[in-house]
Protein backbone atom coordinates (compact mmCIF):
# COMPACT_ATOMS: atom_id res chain seq x y z
CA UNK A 1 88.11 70.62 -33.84
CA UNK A 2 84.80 72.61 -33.17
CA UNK A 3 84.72 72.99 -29.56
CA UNK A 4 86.09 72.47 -26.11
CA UNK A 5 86.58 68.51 -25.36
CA UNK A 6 87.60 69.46 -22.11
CA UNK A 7 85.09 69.07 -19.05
CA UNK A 8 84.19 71.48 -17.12
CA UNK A 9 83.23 70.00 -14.63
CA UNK A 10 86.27 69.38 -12.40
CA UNK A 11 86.92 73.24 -12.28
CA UNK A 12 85.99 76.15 -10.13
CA UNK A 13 83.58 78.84 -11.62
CA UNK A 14 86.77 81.03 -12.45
CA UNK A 15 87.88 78.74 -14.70
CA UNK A 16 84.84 77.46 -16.26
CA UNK A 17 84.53 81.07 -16.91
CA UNK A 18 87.59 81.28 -18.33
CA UNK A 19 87.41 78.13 -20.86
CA UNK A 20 84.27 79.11 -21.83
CA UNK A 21 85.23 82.55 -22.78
CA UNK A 22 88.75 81.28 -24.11
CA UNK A 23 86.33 79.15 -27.12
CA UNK A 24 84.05 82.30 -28.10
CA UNK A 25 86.22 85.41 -29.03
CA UNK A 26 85.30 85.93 -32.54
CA UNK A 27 87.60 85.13 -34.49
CA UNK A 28 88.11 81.62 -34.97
CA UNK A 29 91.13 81.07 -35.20
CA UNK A 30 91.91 82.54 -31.48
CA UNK A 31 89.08 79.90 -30.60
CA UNK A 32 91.44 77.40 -31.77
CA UNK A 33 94.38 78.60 -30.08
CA UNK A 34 92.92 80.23 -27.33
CA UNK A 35 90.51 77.64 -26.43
CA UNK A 36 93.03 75.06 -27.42
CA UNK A 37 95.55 76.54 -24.73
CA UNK A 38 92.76 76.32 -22.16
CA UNK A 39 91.12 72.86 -22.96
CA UNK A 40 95.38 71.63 -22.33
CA UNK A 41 96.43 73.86 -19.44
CA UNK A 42 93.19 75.34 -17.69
CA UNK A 43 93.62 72.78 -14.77
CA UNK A 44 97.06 73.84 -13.84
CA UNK A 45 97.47 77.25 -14.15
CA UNK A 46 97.80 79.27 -11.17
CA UNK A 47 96.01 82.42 -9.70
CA UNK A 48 98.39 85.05 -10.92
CA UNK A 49 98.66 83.19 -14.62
CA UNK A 50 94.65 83.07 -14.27
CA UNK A 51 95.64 86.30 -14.28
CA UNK A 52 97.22 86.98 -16.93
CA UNK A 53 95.46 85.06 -19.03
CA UNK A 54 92.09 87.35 -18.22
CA UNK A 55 94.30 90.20 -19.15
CA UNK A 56 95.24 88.42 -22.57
CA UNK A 57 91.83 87.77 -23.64
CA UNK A 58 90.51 91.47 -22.36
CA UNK A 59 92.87 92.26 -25.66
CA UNK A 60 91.01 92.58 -29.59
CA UNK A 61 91.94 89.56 -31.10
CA UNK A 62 93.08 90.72 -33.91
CA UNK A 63 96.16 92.26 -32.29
CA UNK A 64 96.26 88.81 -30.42
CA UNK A 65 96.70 86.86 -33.48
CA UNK A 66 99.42 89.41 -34.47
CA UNK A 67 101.09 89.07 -31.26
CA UNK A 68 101.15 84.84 -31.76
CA UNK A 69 102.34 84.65 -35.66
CA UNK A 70 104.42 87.48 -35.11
CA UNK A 71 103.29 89.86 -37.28
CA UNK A 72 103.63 92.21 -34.36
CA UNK A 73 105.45 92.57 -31.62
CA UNK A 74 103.92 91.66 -28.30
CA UNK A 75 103.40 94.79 -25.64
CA UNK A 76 105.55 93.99 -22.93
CA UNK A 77 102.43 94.10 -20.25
CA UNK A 78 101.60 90.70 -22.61
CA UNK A 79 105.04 89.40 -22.47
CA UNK A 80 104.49 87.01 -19.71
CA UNK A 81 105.24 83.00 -19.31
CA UNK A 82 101.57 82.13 -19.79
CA UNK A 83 102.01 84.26 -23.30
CA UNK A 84 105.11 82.45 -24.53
CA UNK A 85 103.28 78.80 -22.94
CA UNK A 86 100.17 80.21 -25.42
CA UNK A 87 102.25 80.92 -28.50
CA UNK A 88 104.50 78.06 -28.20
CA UNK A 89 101.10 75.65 -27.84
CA UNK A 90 100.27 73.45 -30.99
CA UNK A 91 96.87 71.88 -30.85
CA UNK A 92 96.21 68.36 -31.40
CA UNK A 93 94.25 68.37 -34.93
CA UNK A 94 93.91 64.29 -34.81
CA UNK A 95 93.12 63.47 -31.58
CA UNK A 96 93.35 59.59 -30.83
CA UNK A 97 90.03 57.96 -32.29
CA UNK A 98 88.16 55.04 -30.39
CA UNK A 99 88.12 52.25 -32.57
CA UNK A 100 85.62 49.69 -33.32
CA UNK A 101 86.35 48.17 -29.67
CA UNK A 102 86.01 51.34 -27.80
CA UNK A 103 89.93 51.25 -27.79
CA UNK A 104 91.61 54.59 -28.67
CA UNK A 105 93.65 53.96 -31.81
CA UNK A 106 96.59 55.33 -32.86
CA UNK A 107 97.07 57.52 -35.76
C-alpha cells in the first residue's frame, strides 16, 4: 500500500483535509496506520471524533507510534474512542485483486 485508495470525492473539505493530511505525516509507518484508519472510517466519523482525530494528528508522530504499539502510555487527553478505534485498526495489506475478467478475486 502506497497511498490513499479512498476517494475523495464524496467528502466535505474537512475531511478531504483530514485524509489528506492523515497519508503525509512523516513517518511512514503513521501513513499506514493513520491514513489507513482514515481511507476505512473517514466517511463515518462524526464532528466531535473529527475532532479528536485533528487533535491526534496535531501530536509528533513519534510519540503517536509509541502510544499505538504501546511502548508508551497514551496521555489521557488521547485516550478517546476514536484512539482505541485507531489502535485496534489492522489495514488490509492484500486488498481483493480484479482478475483477468475485471472480477475481484479472492485471495
Amino acid at each position: 500500500m502506497t497511498g490513499t485508495t479512498r476517494s475523495s470525492a464524496d467528502l466535505d473539505p474537512r475531511r478531504r483535509r483530514i485524509l489528506v493530511r492523515a497519508w503525509r505525516r512523516g513517518i511512514r509507518e503513521m501513513d499506514l496506520v493513520i491514513g489507513g484508519f482514515a481511507d476505512a472510517e473517514i466517511g463515518t466519523l462524526n464532528e466531535a471524533e473529527l475532532d479528536q482525530l485533528e487533535a491526534l494528528m496535531a501530536e509528533d508522530d513519534g510519540d503517536i507510534l509509541k502510544w499505538v504499539t504501546g511502548e508508551a502510555e497514551t496521555p489521557e487527553p488521547f485516550r478517546t474512542a476514536v484512539f482505541e478505534r485507531l489502535r485496534a485498526y489492522v489495514p488490509d495489506f492484500e486488498p481483493e485483486q480484479p482478475d483477468s475478467k475485471g472480477q475481484a478475486s479472492q485471495s
